[in-house]
C-alpha atoms as a PDB file:
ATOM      1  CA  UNK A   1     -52.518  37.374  80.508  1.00  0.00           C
ATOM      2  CA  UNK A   2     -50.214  39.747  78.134  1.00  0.00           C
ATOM      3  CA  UNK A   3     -51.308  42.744  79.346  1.00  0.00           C
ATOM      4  CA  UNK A   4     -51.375  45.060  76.088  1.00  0.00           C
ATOM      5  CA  UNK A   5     -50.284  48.623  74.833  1.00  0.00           C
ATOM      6  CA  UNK A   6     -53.608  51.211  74.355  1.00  0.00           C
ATOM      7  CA  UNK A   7     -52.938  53.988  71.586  1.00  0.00           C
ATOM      8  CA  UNK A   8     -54.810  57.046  72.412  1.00  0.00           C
ATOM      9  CA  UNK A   9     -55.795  59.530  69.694  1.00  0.00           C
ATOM     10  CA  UNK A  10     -56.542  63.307  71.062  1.00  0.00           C
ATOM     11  CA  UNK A  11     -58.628  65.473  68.788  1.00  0.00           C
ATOM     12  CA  UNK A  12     -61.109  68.557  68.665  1.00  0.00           C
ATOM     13  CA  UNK A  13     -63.295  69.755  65.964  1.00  0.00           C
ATOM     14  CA  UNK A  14     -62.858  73.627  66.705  1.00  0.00           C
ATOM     15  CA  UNK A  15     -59.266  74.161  66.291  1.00  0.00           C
ATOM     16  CA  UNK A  16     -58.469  77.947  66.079  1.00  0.00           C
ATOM     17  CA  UNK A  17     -55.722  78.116  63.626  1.00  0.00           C
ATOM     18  CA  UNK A  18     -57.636  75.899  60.922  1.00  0.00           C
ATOM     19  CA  UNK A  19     -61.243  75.008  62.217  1.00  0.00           C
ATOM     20  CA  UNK A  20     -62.399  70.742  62.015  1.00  0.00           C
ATOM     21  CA  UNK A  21     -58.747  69.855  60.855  1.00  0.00           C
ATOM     22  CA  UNK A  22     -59.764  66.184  62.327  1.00  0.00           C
ATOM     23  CA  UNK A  23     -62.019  65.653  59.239  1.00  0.00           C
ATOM     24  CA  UNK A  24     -60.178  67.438  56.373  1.00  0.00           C
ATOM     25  CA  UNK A  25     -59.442  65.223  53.474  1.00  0.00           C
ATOM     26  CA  UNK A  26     -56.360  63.739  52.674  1.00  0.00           C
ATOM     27  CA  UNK A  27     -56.527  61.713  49.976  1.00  0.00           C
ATOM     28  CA  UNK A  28     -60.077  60.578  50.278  1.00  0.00           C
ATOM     29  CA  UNK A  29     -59.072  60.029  54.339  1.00  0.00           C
ATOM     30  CA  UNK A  30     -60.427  61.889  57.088  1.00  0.00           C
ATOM     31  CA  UNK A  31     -56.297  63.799  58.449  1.00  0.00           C
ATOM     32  CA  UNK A  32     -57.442  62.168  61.902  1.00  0.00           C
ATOM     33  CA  UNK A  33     -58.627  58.752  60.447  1.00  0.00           C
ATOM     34  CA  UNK A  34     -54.920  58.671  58.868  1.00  0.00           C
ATOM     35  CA  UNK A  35     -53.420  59.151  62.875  1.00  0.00           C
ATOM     36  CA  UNK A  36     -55.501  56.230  63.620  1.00  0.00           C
ATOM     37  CA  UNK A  37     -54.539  53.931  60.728  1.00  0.00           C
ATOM     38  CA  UNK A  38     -50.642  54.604  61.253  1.00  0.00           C
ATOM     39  CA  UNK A  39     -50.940  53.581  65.103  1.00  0.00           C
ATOM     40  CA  UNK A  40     -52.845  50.639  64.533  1.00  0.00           C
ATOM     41  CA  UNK A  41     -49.722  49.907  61.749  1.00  0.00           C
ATOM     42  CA  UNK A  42     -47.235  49.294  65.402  1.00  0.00           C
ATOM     43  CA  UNK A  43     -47.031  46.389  65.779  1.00  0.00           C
ATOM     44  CA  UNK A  44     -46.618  47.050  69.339  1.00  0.00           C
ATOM     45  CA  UNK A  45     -50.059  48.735  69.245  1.00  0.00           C
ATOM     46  CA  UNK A  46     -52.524  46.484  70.289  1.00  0.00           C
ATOM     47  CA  UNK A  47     -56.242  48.965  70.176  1.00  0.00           C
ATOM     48  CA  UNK A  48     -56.442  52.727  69.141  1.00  0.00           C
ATOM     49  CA  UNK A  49     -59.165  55.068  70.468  1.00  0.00           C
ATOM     50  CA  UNK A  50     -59.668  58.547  68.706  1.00  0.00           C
ATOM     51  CA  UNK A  51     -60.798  60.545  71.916  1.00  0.00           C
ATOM     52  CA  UNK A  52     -62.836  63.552  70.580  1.00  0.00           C
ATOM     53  CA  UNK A  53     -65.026  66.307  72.142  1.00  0.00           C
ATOM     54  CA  UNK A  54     -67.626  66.222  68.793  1.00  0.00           C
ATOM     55  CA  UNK A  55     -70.044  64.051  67.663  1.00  0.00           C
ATOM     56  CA  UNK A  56     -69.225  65.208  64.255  1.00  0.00           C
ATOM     57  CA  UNK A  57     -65.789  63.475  64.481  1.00  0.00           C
ATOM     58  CA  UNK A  58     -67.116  60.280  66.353  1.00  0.00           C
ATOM     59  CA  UNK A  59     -70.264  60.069  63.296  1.00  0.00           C
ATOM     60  CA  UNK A  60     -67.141  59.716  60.970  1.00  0.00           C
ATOM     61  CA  UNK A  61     -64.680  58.076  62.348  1.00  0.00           C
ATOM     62  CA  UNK A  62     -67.234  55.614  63.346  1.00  0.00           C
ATOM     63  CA  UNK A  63     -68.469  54.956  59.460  1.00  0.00           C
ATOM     64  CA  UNK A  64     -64.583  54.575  58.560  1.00  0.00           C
ATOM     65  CA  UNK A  65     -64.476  51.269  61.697  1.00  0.00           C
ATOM     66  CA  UNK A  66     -62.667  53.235  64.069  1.00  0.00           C
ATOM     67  CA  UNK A  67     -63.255  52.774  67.758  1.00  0.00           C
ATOM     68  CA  UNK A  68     -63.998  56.583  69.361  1.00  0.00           C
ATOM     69  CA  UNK A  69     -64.444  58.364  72.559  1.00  0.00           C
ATOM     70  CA  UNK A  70     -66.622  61.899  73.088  1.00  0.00           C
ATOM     71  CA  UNK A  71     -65.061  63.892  75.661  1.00  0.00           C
ATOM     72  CA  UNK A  72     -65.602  67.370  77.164  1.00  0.00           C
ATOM     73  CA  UNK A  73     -64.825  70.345  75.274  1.00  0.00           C
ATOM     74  CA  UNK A  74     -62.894  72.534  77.395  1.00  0.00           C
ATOM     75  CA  UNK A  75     -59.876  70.226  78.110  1.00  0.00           C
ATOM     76  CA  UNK A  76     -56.884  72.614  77.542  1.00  0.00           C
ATOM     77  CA  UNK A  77     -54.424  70.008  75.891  1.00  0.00           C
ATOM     78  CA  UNK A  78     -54.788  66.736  74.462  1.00  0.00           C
ATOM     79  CA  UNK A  79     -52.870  64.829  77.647  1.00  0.00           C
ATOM     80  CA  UNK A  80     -56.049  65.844  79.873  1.00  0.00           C
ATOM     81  CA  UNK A  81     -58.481  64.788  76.975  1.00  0.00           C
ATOM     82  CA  UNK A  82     -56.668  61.437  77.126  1.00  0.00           C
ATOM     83  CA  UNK A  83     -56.639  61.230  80.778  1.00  0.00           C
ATOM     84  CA  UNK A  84     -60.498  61.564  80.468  1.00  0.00           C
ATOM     85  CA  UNK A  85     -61.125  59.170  77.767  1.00  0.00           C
ATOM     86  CA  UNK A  86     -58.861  56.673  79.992  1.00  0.00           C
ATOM     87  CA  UNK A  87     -61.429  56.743  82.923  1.00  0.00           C
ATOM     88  CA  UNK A  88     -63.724  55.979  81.010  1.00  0.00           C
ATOM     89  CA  UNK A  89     -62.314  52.793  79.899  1.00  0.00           C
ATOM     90  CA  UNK A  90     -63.091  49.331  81.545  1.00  0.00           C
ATOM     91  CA  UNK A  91     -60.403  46.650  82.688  1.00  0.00           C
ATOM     92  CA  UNK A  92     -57.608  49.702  82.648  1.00  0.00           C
ATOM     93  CA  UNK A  93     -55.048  46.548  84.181  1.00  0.00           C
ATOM     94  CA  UNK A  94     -54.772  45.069  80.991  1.00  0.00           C
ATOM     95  CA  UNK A  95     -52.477  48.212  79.806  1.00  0.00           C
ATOM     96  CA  UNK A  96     -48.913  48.341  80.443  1.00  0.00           C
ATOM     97  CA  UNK A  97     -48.443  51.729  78.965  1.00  0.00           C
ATOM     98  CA  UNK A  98     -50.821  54.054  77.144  1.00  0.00           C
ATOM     99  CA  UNK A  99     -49.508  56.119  74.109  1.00  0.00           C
ATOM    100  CA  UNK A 100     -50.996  59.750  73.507  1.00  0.00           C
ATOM    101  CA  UNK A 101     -50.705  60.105  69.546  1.00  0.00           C
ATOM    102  CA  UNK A 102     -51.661  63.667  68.705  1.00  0.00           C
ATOM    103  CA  UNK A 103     -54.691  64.039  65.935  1.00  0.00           C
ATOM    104  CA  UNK A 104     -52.989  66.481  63.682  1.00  0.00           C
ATOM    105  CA  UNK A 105     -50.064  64.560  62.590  1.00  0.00           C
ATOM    106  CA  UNK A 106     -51.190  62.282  59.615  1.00  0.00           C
ATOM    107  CA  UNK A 107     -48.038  61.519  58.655  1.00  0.00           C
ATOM    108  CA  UNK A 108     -46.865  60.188  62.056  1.00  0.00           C
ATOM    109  CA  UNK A 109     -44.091  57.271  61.805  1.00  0.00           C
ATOM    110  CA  UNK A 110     -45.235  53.671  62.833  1.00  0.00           C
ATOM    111  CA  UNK A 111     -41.942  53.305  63.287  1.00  0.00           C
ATOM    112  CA  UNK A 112     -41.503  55.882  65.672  1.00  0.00           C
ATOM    113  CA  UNK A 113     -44.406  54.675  67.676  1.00  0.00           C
ATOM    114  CA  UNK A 114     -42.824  51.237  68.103  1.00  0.00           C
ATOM    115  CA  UNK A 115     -39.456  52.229  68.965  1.00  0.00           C
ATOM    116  CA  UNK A 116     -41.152  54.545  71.879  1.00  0.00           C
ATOM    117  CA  UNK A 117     -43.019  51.903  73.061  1.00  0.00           C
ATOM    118  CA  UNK A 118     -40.120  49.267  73.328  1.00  0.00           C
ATOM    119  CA  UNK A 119     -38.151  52.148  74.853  1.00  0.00           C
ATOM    120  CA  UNK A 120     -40.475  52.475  77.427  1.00  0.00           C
ATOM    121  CA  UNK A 121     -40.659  48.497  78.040  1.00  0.00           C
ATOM    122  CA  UNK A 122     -36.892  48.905  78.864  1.00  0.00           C
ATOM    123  CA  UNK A 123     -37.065  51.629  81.373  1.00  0.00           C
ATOM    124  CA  UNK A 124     -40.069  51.011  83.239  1.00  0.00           C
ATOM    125  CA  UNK A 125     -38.773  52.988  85.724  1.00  0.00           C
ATOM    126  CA  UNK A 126     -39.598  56.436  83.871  1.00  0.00           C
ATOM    127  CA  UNK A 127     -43.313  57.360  84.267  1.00  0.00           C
ATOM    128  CA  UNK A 128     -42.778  59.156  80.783  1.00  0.00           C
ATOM    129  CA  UNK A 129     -40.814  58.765  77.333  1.00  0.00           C
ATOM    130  CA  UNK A 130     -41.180  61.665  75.097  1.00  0.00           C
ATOM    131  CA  UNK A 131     -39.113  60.898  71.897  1.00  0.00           C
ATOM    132  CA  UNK A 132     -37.184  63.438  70.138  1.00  0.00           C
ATOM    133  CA  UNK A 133     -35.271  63.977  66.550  1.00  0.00           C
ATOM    134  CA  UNK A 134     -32.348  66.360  66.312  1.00  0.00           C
ATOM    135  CA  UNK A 135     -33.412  70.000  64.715  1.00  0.00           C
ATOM    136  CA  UNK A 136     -31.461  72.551  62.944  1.00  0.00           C
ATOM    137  CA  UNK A 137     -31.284  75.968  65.330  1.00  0.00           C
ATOM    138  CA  UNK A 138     -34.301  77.779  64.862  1.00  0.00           C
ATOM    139  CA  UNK A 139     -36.255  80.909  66.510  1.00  0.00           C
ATOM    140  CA  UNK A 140     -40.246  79.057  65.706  1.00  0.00           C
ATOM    141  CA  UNK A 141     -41.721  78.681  68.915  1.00  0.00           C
ATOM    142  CA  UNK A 142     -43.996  76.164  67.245  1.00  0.00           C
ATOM    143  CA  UNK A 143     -41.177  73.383  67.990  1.00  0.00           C
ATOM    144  CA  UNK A 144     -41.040  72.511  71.315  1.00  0.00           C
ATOM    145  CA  UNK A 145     -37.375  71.665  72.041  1.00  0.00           C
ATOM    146  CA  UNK A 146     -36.307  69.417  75.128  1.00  0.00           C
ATOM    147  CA  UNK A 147     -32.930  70.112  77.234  1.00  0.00           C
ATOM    148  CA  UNK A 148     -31.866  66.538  78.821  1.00  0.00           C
ATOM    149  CA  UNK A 149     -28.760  65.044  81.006  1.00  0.00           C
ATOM    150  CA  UNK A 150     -26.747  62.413  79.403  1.00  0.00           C
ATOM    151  CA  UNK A 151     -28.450  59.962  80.629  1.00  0.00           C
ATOM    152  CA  UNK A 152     -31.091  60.871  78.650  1.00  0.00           C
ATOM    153  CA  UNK A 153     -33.229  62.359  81.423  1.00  0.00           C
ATOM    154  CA  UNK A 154     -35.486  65.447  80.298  1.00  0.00           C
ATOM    155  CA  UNK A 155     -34.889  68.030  82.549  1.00  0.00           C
ATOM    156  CA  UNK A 156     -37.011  70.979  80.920  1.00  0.00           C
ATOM    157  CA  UNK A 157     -39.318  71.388  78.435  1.00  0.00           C
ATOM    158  CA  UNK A 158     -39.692  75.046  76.066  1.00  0.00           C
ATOM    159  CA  UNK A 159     -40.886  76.854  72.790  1.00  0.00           C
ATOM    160  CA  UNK A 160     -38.066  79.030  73.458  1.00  0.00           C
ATOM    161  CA  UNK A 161     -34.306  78.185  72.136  1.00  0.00           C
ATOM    162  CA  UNK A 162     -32.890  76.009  75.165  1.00  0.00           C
ATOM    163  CA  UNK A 163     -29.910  75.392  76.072  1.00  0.00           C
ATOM    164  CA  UNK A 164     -29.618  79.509  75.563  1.00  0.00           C
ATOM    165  CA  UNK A 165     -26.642  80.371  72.857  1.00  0.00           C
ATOM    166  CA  UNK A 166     -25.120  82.539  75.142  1.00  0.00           C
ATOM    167  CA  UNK A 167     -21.531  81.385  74.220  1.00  0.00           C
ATOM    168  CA  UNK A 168     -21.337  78.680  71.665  1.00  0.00           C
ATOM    169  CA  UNK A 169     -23.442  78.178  69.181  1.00  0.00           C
ATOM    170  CA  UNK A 170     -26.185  75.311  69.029  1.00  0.00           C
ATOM    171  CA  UNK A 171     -26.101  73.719  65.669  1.00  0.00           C
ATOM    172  CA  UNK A 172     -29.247  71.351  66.305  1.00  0.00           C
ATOM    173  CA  UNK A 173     -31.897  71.359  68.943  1.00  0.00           C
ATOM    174  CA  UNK A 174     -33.576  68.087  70.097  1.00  0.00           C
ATOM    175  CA  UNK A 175     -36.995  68.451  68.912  1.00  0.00           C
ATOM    176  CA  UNK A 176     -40.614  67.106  71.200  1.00  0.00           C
ATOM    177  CA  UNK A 177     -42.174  64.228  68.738  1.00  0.00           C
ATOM    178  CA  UNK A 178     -45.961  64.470  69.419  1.00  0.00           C
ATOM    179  CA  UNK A 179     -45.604  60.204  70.447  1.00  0.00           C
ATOM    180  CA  UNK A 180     -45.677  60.215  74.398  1.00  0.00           C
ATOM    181  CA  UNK A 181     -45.750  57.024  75.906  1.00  0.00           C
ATOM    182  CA  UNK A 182     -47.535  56.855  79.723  1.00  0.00           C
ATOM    183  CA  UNK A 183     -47.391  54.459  82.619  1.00  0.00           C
ATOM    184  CA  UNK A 184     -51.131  54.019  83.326  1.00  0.00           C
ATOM    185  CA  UNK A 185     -50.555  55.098  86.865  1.00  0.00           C
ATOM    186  CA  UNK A 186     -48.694  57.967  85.587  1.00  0.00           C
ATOM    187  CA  UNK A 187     -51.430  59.443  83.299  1.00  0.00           C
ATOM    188  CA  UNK A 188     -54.021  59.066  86.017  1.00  0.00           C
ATOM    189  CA  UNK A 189     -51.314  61.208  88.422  1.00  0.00           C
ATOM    190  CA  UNK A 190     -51.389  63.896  85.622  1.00  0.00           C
ATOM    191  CA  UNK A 191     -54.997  64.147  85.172  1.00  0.00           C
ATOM    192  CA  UNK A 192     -55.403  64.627  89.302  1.00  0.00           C
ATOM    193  CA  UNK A 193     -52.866  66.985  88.937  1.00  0.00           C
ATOM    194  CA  UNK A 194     -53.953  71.519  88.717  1.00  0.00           C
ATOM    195  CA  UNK A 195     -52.603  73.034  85.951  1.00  0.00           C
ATOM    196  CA  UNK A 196     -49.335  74.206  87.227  1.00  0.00           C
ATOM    197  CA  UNK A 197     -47.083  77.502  86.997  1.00  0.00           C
ATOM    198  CA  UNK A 198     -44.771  76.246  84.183  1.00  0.00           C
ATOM    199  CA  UNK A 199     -47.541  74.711  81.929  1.00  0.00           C
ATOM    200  CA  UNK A 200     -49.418  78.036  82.390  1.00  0.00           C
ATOM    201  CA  UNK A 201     -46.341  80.148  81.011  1.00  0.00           C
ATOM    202  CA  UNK A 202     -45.729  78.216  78.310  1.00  0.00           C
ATOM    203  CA  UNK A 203     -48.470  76.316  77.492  1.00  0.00           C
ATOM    204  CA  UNK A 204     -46.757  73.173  77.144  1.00  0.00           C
ATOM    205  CA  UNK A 205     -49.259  70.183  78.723  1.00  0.00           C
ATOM    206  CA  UNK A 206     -45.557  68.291  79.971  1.00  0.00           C
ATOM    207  CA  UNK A 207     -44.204  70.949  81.618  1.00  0.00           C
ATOM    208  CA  UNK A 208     -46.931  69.721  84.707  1.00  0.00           C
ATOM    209  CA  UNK A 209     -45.348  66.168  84.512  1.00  0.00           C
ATOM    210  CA  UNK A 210     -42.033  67.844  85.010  1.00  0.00           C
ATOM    211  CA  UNK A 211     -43.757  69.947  87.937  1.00  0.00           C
ATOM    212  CA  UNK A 212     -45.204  67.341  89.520  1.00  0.00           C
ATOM    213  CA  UNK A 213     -41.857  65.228  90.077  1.00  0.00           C
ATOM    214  CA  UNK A 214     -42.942  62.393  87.317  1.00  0.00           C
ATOM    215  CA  UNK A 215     -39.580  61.234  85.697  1.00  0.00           C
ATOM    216  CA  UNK A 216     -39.516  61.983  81.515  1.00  0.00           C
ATOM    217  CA  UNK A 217     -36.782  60.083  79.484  1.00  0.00           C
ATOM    218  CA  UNK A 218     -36.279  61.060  76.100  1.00  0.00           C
ATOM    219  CA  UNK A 219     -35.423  58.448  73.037  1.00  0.00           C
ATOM    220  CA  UNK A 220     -33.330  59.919  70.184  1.00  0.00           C
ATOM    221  CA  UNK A 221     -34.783  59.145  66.976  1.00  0.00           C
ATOM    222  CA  UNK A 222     -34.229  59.703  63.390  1.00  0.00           C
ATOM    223  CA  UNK A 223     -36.439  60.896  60.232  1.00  0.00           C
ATOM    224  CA  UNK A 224     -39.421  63.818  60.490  1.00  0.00           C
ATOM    225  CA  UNK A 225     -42.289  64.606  61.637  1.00  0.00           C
ATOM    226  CA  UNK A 226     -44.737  67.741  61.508  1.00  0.00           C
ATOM    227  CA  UNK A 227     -48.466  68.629  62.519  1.00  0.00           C
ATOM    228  CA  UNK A 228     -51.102  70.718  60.489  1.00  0.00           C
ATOM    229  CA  UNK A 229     -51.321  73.505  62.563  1.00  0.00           C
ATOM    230  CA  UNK A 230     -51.938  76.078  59.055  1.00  0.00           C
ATOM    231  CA  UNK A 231     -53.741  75.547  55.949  1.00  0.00           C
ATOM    232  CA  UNK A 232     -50.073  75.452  54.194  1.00  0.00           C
ATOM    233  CA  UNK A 233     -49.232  72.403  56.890  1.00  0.00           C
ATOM    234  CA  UNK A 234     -52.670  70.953  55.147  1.00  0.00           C
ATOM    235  CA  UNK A 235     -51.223  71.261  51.117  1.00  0.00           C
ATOM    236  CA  UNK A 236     -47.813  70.431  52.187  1.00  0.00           C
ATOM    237  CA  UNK A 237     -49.039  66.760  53.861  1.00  0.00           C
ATOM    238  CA  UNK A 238     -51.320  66.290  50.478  1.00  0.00           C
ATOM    239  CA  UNK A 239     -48.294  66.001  48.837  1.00  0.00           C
ATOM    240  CA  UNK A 240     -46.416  63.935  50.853  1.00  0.00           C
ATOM    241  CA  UNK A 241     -49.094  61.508  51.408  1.00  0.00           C
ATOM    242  CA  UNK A 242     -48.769  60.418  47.549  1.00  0.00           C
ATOM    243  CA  UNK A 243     -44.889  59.447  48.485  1.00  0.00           C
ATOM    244  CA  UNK A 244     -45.376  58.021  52.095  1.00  0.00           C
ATOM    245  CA  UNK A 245     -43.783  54.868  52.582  1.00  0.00           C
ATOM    246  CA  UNK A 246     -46.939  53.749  54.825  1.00  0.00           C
ATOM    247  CA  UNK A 247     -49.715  54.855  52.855  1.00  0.00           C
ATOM    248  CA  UNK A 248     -50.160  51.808  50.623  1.00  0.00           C
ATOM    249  CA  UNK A 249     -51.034  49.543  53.555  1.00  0.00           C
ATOM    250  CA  UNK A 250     -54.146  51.240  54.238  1.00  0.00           C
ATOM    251  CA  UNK A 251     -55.459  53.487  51.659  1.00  0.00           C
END
């Protein structure tokens, strides 16, 4: 049997920056309904869950056909709410890898998820492949930049400005895309895992796969991507969702 590729959605209805984001309207489209629509567009995305810790988001996503998960509230990041949700599921050996799509990014790249996910079918051997897209040097500790080896390895994880301009300048910073793509085995090893030093300091849910020992490759990959964290992060994906290349094939 093909054993298959499980998109998992992470969402909560009381965000603090801009409360029940998940169910804003975009277009006539719940933001987290549009997450969900865009991973079931990969083709290398076989079934999407929205895992969600409201009843209020499960009522609609339910109406709009989407298949939905109600976890606990007072998971800390979204990899933990996944790691949850993931329990819960039956016949878990059917999944080769399981891909944490973050909630608030309605304008996340089908494309992006497929070219993690055949990434990650080349080099089984990483637990983890967090994809990134090259930056231009900034100070907002919103982006989450990754420092890696040439061999594409990450080796830390930071809101900060790393590598440190201490004596050359960094033109561009490789950017965290909110796609991560799991081993199975490897999620399960996160969710057993304590919150650890790093992840505490910086509050950065990868920084405990980096603690733990589990081995992170990065894929370098090309276009944009942004979540709404702020109500101007809400306006600014209105408008782009009238010129999105993927909109059309599920509106």
């Amino acid at each position: 049997m093909r054993q298959k590729v499980l998109a998992l959605i992470p969402t909560r209805l009381n965000s603090v920056r801009l409360p029940a984001k998940a169910l804003l309207p975009i277009n006539n489209i719940p933001l987290v309904m549009h997450v969900y629509k865009r991973a079931l567009l990969a083709k290398k995305v076989d079934e999407a869950i929205i895992c969600c810790d409201d009843k209020k988001i499960l009522n609609v996503v339910k109406k709009y056909g989407a298949k939905a998960l109600i976890t606990s509230k007072h998971h800390s990041n979204g990899t933990d709410r996944i790691c949850e949700a993931f329990n819960k599921i039956k016949n878990k050996e059917k999944f080769k890898l399981v891909v944490n799509i973050q909630g608030d990014e309605p304008l996340v790249s089908p494309n992006h998820i497929n070219k993690t996910i055949e990434f990650h079918e080349k080099n089984l051997k990483s637990d983890i492949i967090l994809p990134n897209i090259k930056v231009r040097a900034t100070n907002n500790t919103n982006i989450v930049k990754i420092v890696t080896n040439k061999k594409n390895d990450v080796l830390y994880i930071s809101r900060a400005n790393v590598p440190f301009e201490f004596k050359d300048k960094v033109k561009f910073f490789k950017k965290h895309l909110s796609i991560v793509s799991f081993k199975p085995n490897s999620l399960m090893t996160y969710g057993k895992s304590k919150i650890s030093d790093l992840e505490k300091i910086e509050d950065l849910d990868l920084l405990r796969a980096i603690d733990i020992g589990l081995k992170i490759k990065t894929i370098n990959l090309k276009g944009d991507s942004f979540s709404i964290d702020i109500f101007e992060d809400y306006k600014k994906a209105k408008i782009q969702i009238t010129k999105d290349r993927y909109f059309k094939f599920y509106r």
